[in-house]
C-alpha atoms as a PDB file:
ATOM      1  CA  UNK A   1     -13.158  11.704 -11.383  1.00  0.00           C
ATOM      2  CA  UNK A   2     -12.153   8.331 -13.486  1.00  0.00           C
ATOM      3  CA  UNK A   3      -9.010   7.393 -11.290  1.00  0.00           C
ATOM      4  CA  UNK A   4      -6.563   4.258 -11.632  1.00  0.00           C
ATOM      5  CA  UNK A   5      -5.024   2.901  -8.866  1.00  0.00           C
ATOM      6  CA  UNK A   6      -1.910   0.891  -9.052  1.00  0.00           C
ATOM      7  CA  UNK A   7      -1.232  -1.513  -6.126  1.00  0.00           C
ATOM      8  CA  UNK A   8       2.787  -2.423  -6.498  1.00  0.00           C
ATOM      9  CA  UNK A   9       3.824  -5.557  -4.564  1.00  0.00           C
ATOM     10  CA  UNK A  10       6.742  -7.620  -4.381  1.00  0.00           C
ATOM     11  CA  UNK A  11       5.230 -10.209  -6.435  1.00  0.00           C
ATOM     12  CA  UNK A  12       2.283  -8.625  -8.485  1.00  0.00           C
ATOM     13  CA  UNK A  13       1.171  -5.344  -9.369  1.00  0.00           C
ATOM     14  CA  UNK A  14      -2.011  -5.065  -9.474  1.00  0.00           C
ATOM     15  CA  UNK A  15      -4.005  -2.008 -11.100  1.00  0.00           C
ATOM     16  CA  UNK A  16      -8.136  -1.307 -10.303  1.00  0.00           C
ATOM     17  CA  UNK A  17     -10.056   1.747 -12.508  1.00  0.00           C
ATOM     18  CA  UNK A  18     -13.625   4.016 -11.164  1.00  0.00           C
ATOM     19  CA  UNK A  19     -15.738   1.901 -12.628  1.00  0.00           C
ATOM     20  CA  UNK A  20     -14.260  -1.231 -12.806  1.00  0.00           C
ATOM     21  CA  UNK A  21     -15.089  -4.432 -10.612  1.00  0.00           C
ATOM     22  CA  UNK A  22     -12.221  -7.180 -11.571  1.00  0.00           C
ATOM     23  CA  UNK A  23      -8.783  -6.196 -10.927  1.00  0.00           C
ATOM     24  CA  UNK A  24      -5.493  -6.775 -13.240  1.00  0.00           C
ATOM     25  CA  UNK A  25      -2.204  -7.749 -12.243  1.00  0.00           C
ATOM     26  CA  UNK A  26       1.036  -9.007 -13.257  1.00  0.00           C
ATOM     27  CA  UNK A  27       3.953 -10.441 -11.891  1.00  0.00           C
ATOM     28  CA  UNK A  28       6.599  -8.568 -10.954  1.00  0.00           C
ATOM     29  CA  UNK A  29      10.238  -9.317  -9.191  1.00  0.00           C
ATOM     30  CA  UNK A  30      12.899  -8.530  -7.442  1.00  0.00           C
ATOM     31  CA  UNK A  31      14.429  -6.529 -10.117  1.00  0.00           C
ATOM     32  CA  UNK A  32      11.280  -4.450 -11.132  1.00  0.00           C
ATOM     33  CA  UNK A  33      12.145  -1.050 -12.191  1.00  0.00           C
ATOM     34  CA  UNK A  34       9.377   1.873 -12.457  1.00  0.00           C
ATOM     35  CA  UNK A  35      10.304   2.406 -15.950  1.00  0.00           C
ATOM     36  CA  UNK A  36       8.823  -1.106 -16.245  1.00  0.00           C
ATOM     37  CA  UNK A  37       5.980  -0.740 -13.686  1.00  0.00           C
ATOM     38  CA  UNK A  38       4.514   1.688 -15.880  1.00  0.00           C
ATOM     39  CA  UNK A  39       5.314   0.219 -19.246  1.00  0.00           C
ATOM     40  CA  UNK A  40       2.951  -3.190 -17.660  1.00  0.00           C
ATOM     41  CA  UNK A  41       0.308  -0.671 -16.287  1.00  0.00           C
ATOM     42  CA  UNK A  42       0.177   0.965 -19.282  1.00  0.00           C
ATOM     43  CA  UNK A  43      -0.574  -2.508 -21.321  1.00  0.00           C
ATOM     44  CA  UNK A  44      -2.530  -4.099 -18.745  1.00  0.00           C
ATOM     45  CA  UNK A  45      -4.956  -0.947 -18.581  1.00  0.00           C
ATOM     46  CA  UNK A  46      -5.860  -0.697 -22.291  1.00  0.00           C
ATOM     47  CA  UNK A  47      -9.626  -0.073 -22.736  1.00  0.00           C
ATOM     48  CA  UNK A  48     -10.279   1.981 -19.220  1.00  0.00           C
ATOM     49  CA  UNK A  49     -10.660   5.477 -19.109  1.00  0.00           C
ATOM     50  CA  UNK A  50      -8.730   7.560 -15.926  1.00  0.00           C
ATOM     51  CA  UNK A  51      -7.668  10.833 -15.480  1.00  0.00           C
ATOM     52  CA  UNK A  52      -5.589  10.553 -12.180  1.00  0.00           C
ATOM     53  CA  UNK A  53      -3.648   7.356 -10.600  1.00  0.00           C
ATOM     54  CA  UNK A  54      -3.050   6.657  -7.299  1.00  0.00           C
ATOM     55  CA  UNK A  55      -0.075   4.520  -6.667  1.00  0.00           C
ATOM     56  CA  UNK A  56       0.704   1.942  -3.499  1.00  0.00           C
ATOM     57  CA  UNK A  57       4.413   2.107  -3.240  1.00  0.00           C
ATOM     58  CA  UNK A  58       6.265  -0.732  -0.849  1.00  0.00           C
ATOM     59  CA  UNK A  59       8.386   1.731   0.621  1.00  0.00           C
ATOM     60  CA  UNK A  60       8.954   5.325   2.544  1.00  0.00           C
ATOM     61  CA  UNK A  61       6.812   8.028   0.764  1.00  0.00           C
ATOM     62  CA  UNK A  62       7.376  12.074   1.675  1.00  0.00           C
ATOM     63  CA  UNK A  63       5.456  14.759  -0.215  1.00  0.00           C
ATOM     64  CA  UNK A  64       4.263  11.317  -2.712  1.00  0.00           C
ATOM     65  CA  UNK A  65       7.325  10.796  -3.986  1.00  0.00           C
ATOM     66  CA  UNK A  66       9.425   8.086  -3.050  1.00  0.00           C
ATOM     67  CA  UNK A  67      12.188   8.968  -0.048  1.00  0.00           C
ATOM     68  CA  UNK A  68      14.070   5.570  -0.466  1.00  0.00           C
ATOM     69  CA  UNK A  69      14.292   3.003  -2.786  1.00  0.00           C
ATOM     70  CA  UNK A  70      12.036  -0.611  -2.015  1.00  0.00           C
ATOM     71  CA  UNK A  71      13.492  -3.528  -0.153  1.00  0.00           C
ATOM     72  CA  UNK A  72      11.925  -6.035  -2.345  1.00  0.00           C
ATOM     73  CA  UNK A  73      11.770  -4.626  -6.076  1.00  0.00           C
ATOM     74  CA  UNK A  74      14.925  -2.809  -8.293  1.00  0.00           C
ATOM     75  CA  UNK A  75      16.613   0.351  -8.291  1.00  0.00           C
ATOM     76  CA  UNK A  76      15.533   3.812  -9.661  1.00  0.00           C
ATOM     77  CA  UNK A  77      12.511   4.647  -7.379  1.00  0.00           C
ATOM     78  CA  UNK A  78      13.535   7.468  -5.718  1.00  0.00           C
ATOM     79  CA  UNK A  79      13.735  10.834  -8.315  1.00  0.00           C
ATOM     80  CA  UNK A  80      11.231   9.070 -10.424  1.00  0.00           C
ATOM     81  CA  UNK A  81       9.087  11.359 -12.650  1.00  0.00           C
ATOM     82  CA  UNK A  82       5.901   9.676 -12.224  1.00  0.00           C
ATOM     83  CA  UNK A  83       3.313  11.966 -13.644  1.00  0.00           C
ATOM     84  CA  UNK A  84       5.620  12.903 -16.469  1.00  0.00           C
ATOM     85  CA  UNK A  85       5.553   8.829 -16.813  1.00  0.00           C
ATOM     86  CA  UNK A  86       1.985   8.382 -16.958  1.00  0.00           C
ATOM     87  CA  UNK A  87       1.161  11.996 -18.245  1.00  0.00           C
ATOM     88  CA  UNK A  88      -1.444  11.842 -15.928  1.00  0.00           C
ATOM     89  CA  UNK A  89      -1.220  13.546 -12.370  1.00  0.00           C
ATOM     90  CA  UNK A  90      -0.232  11.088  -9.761  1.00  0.00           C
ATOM     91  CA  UNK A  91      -0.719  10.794  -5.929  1.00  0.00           C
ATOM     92  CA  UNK A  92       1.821   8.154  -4.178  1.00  0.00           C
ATOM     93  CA  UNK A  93       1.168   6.684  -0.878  1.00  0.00           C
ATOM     94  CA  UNK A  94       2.931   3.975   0.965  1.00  0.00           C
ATOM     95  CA  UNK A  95       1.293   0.678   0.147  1.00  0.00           C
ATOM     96  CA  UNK A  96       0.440  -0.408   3.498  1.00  0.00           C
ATOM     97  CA  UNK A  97      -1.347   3.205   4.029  1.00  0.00           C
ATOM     98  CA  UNK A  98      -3.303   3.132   1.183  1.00  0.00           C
ATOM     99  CA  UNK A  99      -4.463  -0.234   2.317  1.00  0.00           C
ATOM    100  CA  UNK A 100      -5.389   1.517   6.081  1.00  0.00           C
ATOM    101  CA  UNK A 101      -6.764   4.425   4.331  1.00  0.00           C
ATOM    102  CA  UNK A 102      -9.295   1.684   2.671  1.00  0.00           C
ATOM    103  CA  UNK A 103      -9.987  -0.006   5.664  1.00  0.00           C
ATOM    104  CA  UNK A 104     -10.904   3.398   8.191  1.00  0.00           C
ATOM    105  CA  UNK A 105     -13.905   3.547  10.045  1.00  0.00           C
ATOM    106  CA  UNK A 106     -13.256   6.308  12.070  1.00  0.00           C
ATOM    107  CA  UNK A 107     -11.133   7.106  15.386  1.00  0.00           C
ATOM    108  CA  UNK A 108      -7.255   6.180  16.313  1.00  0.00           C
ATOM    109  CA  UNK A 109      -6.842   2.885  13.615  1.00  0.00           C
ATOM    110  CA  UNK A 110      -3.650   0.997  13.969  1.00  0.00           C
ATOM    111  CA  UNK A 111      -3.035  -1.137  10.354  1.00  0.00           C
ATOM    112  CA  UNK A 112      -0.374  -4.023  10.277  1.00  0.00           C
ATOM    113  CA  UNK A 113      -0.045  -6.036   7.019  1.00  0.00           C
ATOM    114  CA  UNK A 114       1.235  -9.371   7.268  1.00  0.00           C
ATOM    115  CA  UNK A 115       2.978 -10.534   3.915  1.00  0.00           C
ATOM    116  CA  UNK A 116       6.406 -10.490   2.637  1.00  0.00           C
ATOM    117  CA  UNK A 117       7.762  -7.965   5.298  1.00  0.00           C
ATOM    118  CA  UNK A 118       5.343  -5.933   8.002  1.00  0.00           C
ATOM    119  CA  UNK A 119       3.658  -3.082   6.914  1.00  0.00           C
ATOM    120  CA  UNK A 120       2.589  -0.661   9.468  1.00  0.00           C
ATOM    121  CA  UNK A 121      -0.039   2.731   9.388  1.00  0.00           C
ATOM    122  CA  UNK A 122      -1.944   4.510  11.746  1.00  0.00           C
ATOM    123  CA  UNK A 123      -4.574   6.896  11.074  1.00  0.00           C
ATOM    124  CA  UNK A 124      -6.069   8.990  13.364  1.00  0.00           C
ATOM    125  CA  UNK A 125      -8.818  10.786  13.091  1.00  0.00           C
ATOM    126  CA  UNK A 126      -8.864  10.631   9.508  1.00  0.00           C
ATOM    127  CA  UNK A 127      -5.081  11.878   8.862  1.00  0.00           C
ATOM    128  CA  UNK A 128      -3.253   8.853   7.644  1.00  0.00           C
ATOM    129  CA  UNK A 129       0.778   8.417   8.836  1.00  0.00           C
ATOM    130  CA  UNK A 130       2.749   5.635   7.667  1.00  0.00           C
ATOM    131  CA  UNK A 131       4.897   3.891   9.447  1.00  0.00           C
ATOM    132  CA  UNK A 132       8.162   1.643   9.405  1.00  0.00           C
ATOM    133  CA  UNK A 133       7.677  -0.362  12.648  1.00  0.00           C
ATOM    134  CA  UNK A 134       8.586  -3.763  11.018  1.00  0.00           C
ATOM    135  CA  UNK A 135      12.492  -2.195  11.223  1.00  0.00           C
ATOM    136  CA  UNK A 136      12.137  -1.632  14.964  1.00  0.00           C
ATOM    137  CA  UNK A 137      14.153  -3.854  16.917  1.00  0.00           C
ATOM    138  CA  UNK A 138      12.210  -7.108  18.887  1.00  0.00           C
ATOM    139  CA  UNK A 139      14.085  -9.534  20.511  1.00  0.00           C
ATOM    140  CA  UNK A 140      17.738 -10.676  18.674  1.00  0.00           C
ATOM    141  CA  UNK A 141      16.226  -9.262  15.288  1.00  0.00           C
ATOM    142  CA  UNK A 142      13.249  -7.019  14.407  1.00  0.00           C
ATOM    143  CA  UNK A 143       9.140  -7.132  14.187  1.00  0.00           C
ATOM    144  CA  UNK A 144       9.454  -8.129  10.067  1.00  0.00           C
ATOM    145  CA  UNK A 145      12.124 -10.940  10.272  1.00  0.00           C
ATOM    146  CA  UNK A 146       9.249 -12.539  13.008  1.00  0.00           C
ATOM    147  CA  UNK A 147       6.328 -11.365  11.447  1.00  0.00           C
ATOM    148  CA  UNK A 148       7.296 -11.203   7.632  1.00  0.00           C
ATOM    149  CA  UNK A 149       7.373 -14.513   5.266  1.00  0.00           C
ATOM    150  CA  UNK A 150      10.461 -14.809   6.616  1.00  0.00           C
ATOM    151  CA  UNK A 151       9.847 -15.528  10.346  1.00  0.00           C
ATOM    152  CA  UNK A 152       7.294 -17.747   9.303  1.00  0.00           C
ATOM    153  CA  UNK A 153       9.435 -19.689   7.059  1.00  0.00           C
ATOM    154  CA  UNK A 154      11.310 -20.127   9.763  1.00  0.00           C
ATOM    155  CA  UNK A 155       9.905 -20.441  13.205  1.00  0.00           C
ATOM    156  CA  UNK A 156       6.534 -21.893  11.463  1.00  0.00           C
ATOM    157  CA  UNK A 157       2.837 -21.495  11.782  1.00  0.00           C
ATOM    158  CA  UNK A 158       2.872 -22.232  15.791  1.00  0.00           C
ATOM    159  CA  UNK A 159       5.554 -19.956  16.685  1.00  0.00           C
ATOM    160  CA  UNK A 160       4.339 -17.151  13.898  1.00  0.00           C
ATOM    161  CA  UNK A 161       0.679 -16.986  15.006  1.00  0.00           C
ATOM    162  CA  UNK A 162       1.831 -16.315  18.557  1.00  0.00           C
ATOM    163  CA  UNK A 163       4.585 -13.709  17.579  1.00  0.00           C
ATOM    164  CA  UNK A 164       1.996 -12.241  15.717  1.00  0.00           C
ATOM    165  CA  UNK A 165      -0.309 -11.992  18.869  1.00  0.00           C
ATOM    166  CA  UNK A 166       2.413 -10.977  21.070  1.00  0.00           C
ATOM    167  CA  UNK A 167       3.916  -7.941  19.060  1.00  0.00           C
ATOM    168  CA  UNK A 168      -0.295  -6.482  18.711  1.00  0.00           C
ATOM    169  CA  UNK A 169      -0.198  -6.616  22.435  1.00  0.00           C
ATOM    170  CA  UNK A 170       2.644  -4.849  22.149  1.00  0.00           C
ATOM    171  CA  UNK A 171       1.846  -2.099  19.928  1.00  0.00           C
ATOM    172  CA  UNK A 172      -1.770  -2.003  21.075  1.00  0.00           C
ATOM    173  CA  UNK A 173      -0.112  -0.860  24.644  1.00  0.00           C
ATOM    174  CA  UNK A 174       2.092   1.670  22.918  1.00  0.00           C
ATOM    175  CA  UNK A 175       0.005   3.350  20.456  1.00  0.00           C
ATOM    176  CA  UNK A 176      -3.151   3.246  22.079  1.00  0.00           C
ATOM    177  CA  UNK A 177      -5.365   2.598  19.195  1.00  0.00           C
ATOM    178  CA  UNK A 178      -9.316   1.940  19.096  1.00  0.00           C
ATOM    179  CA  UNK A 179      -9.850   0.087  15.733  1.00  0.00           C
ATOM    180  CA  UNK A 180      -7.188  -2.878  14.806  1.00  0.00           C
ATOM    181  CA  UNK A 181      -6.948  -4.177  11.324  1.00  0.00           C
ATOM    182  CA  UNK A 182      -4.798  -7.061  10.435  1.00  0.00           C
ATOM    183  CA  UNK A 183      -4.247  -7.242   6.549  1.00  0.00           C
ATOM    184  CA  UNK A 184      -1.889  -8.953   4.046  1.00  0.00           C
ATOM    185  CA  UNK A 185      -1.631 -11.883   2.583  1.00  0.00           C
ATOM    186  CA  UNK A 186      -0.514 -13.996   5.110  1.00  0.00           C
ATOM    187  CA  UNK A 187      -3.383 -13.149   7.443  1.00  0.00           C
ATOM    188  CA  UNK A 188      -5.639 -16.223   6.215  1.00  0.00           C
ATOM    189  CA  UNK A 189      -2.858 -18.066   8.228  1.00  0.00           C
ATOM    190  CA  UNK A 190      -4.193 -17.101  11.682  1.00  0.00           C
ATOM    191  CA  UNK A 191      -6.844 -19.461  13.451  1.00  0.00           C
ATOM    192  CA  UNK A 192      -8.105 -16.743  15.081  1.00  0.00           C
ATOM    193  CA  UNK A 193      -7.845 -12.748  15.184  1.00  0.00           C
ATOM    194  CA  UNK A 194      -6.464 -11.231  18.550  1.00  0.00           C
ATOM    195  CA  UNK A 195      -8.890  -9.708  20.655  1.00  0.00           C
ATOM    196  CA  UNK A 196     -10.030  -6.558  19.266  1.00  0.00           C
ATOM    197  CA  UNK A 197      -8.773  -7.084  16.189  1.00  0.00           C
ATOM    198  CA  UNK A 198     -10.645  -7.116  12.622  1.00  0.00           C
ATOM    199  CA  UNK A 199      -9.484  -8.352   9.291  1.00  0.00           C
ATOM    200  CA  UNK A 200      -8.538  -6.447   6.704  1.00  0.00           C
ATOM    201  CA  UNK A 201      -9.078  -6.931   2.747  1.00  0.00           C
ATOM    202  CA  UNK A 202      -6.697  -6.715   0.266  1.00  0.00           C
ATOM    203  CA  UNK A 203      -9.479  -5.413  -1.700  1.00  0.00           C
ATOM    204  CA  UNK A 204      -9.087  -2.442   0.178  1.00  0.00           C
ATOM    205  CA  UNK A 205      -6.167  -0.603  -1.185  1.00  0.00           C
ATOM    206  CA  UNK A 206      -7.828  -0.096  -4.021  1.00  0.00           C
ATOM    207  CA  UNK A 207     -10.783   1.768  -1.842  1.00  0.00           C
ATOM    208  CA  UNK A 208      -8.234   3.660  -0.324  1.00  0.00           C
ATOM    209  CA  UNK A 209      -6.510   4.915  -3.525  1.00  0.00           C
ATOM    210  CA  UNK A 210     -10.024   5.662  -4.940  1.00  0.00           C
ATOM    211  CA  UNK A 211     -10.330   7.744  -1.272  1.00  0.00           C
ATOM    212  CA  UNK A 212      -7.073   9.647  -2.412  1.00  0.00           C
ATOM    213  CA  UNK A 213      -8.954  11.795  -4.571  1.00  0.00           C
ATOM    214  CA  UNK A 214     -11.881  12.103  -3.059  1.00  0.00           C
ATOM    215  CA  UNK A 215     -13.118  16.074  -3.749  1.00  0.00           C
ATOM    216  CA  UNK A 216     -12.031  18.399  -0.497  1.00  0.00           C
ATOM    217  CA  UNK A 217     -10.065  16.056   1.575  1.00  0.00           C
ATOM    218  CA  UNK A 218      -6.751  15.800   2.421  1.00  0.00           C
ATOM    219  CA  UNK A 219      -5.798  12.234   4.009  1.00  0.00           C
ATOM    220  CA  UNK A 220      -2.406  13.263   4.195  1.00  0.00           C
ATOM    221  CA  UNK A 221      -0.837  15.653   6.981  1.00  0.00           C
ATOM    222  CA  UNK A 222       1.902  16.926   4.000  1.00  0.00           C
ATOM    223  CA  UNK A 223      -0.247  19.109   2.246  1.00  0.00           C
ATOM    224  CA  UNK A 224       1.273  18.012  -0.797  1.00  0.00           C
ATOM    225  CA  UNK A 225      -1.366  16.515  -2.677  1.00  0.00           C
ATOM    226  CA  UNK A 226      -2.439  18.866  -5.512  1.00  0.00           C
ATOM    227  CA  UNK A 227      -3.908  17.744  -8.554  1.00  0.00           C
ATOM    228  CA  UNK A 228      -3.552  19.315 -12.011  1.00  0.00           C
ATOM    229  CA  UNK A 229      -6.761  19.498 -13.690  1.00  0.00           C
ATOM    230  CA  UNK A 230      -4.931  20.692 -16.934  1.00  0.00           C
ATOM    231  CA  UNK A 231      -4.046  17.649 -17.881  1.00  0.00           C
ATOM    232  CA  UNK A 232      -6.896  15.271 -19.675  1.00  0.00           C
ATOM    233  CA  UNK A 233      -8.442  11.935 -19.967  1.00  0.00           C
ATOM    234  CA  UNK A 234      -6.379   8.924 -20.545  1.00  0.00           C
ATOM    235  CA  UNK A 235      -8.178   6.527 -22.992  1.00  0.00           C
ATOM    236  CA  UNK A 236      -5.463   2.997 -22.377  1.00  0.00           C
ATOM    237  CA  UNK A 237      -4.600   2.094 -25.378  1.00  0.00           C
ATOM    238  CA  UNK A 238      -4.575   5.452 -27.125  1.00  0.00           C
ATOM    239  CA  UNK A 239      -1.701   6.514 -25.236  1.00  0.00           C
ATOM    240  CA  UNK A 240       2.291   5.160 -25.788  1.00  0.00           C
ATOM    241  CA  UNK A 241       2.439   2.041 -24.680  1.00  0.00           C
ATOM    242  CA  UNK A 242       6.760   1.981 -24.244  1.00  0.00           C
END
């Protein structure tokens, strides 16, 4: 199966086909609506062939569909037709799951992203559960305002790095896991990984939305992943571009 997947950030989207070997993006915002998410996929994907997308969303996902809108993009998420959008059946995942899925080896994996906010996933033994642990409460605020761009904007590199190494402690206690992976952008900022910790790739949400449709699994502990093989190939370009 040709499949497309769509990585949606905060400041890019970027979009990677079966097949394929360079990425696309484009810049998105603050205000970034899915009506125009998939008007710039649409464009940016002309000349690929897919039959199924997989979409990193930067927010709470139940039964892949979106249960609340996105702290750092616009409004309309949430009730969003998504496979009527694309014509095309679609699987959503939280963004920071997708990116765990693509990074799994095996065992209990705890994922943190480190970028504009703190994502958070855990899979164990291969079922994949998202989590929202940058809105738990640490010290006078919570894990994302120390951990996010905006802890390190304001505490600095110093005081960032060993936030970041104190809250893994932390977490490794509590959740027990055997594999560590510490992705997002901002990860190139740490001298060194905590102990038992590896480093994640960007590179590897695409893997993990390419994983999505892999043929009799089920990543997902919803059950709600179903595809709908009546629908056909997407040709880019030949379809409406609006």
């Amino acid at each position: 199966m040709n499949v497309l997947v769509v990585d949606v950030g905060g400041s890019h989207v970027k979009i990677l086909a079966t097949g394929e070997s360079v990425p696309r993006k484009f810049v998105s915002s603050g205000d970034l609506t899915p009506e125009q998410m998939v008007s710039g996929v649409k464009r940016l994907a002309k000349g690929w062939q897919f039959e199924a997308l997989s979409v990193g969303y930067p927010g709470v996902v139940v039964h892949s569909k979106p249960a609340s809108e996105p702290y750092n993009l616009g409004v309309g998420w949430t009730g969003f037709d998504f496979d009527a959008a694309f014509d095309l059946p679609v699987r959503l995942m939280n963004d920071a799951a997708m990116q765990a899925l693509g990074s799994y080896r095996g065992g209990r994996m705890l994922f943190l992203g480190l970028g504009t906010g703190l994502g958070s996933a855990m899979i164990v033994d291969g079922v994949v559960q998202a989590m929202e642990l940058g809105h738990l409460p640490y010290k006078k605020r919570t894990y994302e305002d120390y951990l996010g761009r905006r802890g390190l904007h304001r505490r600095g590199k110093k005081k960032w790095r060993k936030s970041v190494a104190d809250v893994i402690e932390l977490l490794r206690a509590a959740l027990q896991p055997t594999d560590v992976v510490i992705g997002g952008g901002n990860v190139d900022l740490l001298k060194n990984l905590p102990p038992g910790c590896r480093e994640g790739d960007n590179q590897n949400a695409f893997t993990g939305g390419f994983r999505l449709w892999e043929e009799g699994r089920n990543w997902t502990s919803d059950g709600d992943q179903s595809a709908h093989p009546d629908r056909g190939v997407i040709v880019s370009g030949s379809a409406s571009d609006e």
